[in-house]
C-alpha atoms as a PDB file:
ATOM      1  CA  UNK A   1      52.133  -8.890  18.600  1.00  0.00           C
ATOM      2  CA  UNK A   2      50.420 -12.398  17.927  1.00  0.00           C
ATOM      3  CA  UNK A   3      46.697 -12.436  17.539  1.00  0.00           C
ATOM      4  CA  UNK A   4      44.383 -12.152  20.459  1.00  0.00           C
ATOM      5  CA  UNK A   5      41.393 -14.787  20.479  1.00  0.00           C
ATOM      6  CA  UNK A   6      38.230 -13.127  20.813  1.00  0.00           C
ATOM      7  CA  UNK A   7      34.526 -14.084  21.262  1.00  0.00           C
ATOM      8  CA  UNK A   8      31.570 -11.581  20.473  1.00  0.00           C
ATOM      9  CA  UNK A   9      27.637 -12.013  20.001  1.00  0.00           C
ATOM     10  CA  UNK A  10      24.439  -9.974  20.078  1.00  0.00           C
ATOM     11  CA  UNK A  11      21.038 -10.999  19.457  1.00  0.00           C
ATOM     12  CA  UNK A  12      18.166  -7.243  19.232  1.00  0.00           C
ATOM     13  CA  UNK A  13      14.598  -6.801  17.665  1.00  0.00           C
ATOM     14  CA  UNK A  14      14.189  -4.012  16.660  1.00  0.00           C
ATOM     15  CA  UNK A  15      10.328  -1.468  16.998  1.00  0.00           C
ATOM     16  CA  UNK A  16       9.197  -3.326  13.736  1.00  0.00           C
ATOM     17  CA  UNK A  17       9.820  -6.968  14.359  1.00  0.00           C
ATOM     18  CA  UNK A  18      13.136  -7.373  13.035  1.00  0.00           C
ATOM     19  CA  UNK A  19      15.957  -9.943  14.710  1.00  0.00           C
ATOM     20  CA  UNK A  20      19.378  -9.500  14.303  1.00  0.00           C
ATOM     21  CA  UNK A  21      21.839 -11.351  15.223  1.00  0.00           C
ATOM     22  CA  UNK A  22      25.646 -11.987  15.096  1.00  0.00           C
ATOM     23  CA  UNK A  23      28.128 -14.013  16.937  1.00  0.00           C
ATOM     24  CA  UNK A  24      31.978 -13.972  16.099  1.00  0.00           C
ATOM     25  CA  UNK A  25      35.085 -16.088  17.917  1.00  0.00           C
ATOM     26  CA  UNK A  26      38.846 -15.701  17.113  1.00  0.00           C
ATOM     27  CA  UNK A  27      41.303 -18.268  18.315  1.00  0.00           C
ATOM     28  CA  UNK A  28      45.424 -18.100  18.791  1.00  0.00           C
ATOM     29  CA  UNK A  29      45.862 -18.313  14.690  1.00  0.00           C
ATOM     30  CA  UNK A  30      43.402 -15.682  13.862  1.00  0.00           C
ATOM     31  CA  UNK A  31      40.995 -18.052  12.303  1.00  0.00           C
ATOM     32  CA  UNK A  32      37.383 -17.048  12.592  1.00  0.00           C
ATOM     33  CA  UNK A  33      34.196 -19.261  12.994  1.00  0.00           C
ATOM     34  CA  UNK A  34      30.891 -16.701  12.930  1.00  0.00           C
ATOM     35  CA  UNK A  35      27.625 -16.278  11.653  1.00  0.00           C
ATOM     36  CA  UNK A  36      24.656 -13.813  11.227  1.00  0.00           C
ATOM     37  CA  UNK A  37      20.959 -13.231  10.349  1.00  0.00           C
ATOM     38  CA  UNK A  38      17.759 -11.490  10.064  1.00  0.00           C
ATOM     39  CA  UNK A  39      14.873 -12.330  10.342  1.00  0.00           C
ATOM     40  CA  UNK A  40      12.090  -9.970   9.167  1.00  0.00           C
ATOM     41  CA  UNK A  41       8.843  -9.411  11.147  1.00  0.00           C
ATOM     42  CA  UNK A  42       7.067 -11.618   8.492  1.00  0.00           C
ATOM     43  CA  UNK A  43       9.514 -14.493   9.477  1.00  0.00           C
ATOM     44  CA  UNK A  44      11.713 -14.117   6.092  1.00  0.00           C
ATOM     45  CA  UNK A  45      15.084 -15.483   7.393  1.00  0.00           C
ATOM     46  CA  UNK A  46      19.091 -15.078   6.226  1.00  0.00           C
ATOM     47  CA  UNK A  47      21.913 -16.664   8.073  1.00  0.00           C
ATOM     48  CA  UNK A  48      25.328 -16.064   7.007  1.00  0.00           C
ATOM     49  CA  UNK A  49      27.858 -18.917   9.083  1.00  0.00           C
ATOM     50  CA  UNK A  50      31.448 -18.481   7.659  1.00  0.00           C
ATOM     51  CA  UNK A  51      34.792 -19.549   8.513  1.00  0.00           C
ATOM     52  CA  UNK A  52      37.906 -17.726   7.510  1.00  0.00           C
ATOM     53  CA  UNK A  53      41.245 -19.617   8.359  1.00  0.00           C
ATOM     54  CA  UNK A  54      44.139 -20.589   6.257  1.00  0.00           C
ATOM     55  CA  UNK A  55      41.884 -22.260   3.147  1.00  0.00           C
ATOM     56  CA  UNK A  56      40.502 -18.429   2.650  1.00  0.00           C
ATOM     57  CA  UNK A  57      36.756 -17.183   4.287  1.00  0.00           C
ATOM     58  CA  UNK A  58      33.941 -19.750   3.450  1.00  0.00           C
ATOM     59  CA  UNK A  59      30.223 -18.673   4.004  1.00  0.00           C
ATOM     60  CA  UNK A  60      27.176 -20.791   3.464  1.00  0.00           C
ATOM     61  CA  UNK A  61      23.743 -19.456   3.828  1.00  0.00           C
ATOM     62  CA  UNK A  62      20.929 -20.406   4.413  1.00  0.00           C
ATOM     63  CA  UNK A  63      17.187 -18.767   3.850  1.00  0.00           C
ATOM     64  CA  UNK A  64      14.273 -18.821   3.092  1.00  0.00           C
ATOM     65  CA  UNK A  65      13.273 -16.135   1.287  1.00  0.00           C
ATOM     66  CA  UNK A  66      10.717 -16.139  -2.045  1.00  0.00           C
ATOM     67  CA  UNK A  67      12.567 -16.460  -4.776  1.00  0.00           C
ATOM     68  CA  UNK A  68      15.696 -17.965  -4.041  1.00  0.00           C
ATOM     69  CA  UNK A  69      17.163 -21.809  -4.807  1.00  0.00           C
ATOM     70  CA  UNK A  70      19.682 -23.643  -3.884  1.00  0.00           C
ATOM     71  CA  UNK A  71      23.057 -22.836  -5.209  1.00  0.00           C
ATOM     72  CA  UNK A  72      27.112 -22.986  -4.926  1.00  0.00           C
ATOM     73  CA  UNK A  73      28.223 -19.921  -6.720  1.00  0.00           C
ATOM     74  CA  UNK A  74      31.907 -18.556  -5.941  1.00  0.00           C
ATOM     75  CA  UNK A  75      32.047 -21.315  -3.303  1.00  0.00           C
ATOM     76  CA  UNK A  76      29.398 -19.864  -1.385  1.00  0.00           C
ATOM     77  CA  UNK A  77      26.746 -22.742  -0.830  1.00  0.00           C
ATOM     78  CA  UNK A  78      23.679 -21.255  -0.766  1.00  0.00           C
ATOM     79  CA  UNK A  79      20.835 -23.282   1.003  1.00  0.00           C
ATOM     80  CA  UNK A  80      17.419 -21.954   0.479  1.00  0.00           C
ATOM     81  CA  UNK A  81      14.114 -23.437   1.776  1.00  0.00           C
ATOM     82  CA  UNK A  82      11.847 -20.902  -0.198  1.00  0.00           C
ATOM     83  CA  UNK A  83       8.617 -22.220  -1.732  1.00  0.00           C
ATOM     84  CA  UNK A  84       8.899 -22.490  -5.305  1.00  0.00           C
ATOM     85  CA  UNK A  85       5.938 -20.454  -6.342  1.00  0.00           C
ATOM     86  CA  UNK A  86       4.501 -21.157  -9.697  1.00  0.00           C
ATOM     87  CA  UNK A  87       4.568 -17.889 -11.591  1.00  0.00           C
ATOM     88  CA  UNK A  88       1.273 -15.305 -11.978  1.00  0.00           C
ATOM     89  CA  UNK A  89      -1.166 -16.566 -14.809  1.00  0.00           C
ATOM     90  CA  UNK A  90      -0.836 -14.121 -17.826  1.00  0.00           C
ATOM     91  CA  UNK A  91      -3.801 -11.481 -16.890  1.00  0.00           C
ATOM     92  CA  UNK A  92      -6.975 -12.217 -19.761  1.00  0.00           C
ATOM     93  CA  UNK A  93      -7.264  -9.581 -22.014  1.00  0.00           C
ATOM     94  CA  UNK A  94     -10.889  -8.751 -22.700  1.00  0.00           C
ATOM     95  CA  UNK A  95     -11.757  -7.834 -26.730  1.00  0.00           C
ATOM     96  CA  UNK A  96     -12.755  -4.272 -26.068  1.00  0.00           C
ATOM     97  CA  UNK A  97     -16.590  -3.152 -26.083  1.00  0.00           C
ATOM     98  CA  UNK A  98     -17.821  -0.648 -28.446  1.00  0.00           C
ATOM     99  CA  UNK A  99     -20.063   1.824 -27.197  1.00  0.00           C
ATOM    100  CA  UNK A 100     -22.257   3.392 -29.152  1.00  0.00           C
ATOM    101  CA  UNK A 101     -23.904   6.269 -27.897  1.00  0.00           C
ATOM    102  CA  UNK A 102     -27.897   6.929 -28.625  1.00  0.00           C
ATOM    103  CA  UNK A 103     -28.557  10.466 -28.690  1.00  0.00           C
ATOM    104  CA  UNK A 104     -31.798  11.213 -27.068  1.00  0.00           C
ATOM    105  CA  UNK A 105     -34.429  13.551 -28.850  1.00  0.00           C
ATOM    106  CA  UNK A 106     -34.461  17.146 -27.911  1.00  0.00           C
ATOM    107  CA  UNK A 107     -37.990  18.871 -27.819  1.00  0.00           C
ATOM    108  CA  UNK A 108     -37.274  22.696 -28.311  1.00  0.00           C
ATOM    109  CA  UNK A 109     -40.666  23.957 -27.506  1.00  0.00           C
ATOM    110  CA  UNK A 110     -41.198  27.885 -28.348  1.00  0.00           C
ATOM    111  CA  UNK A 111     -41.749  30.758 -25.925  1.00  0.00           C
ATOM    112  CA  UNK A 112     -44.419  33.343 -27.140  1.00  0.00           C
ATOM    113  CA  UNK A 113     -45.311  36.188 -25.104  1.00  0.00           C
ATOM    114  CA  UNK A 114     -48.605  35.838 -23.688  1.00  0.00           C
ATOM    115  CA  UNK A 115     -50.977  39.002 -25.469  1.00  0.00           C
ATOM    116  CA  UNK A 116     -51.091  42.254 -23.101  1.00  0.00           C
ATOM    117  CA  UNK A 117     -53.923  44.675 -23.405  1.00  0.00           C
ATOM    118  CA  UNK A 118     -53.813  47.994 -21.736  1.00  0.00           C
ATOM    119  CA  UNK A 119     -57.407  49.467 -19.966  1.00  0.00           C
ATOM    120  CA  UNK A 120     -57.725  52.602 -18.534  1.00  0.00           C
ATOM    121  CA  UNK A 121     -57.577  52.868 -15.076  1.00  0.00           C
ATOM    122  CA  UNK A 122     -61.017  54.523 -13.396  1.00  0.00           C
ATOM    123  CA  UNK A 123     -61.436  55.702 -10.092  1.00  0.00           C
ATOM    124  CA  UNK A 124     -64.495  56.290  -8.042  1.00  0.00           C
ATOM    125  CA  UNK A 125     -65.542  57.803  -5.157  1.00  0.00           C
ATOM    126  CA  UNK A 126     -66.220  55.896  -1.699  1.00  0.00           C
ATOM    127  CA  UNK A 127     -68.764  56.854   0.676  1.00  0.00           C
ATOM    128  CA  UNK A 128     -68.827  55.713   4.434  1.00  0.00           C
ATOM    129  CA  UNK A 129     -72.298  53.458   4.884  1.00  0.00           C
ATOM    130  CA  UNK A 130     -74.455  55.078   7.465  1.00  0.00           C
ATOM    131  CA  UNK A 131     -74.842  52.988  10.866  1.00  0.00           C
ATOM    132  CA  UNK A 132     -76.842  54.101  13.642  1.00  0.00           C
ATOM    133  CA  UNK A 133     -76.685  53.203  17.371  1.00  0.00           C
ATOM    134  CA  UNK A 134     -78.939  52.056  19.179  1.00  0.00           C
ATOM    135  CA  UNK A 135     -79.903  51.864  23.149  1.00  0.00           C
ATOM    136  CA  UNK A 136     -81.248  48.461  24.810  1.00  0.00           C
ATOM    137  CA  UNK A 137     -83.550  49.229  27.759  1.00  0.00           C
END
């Protein structure tokens, strides 16, 4: 059965922001011309565009993501547009500080019992006062 030419794509975002997309043809030799990418929510991009025909399956890509340079490796150009980012300064390390602690002084003062003296205890009698009444006219 000879091959069938074909012709596919999709473009979706997903809930967090990021694209996909792919689109794929086939023609009467079975040679393919196609690409893909993603893009994250932050706007990092990838595209992959290959061909794969008689010569073998080419890809080049192109991005933009930190980190990445241009490059050719295994015949795969790679095409980046990422900002070269001059690396972190070394962080300063401070001479460390020597604490000396200063003990403060303590003042123990001492607790003596106050003297107690017992008396006898004396009761006395009580008497009502006398009160009288007395009639207005």
């Amino acid at each position: 059965m000879p091959p069938q030419p074909y012709s596919f794509s999709y473009d979706t975002t997903d809930e967090f922001g990021t694209r996909l997309t792919r689109d794929e043809s086939s023609d009467a030799n079975n040679f393919k011309v196609g690409s893909y990418s993603y893009t994250d929510a932050t706007g990092v991009t990838r595209t992959v565009k290959y061909t794969a025909d008689a010569d073998g399956f080419h890809a080049t890509v192109e991005t933009n993501e930190p980190g990445t340079k241009s490059s050719n490796p295994a015949d795969a150009l790679y095409s980046s547009s990422s900002v070269e980012v001059a690396p972190a300064p070394a962080p300063v390390v401070a001479k460390p500080v020597t604490v000396t602690a200063v003990r403060a002084p303590v003042t123990v003062h001492a607790v003596h019992a106050a003297p107690f003296t017992a008396h006898p205890v004396t009761f006395t009698a009580v008497h009502p006062a006398p009160f009288a009444f007395a009639k207005s006219a």
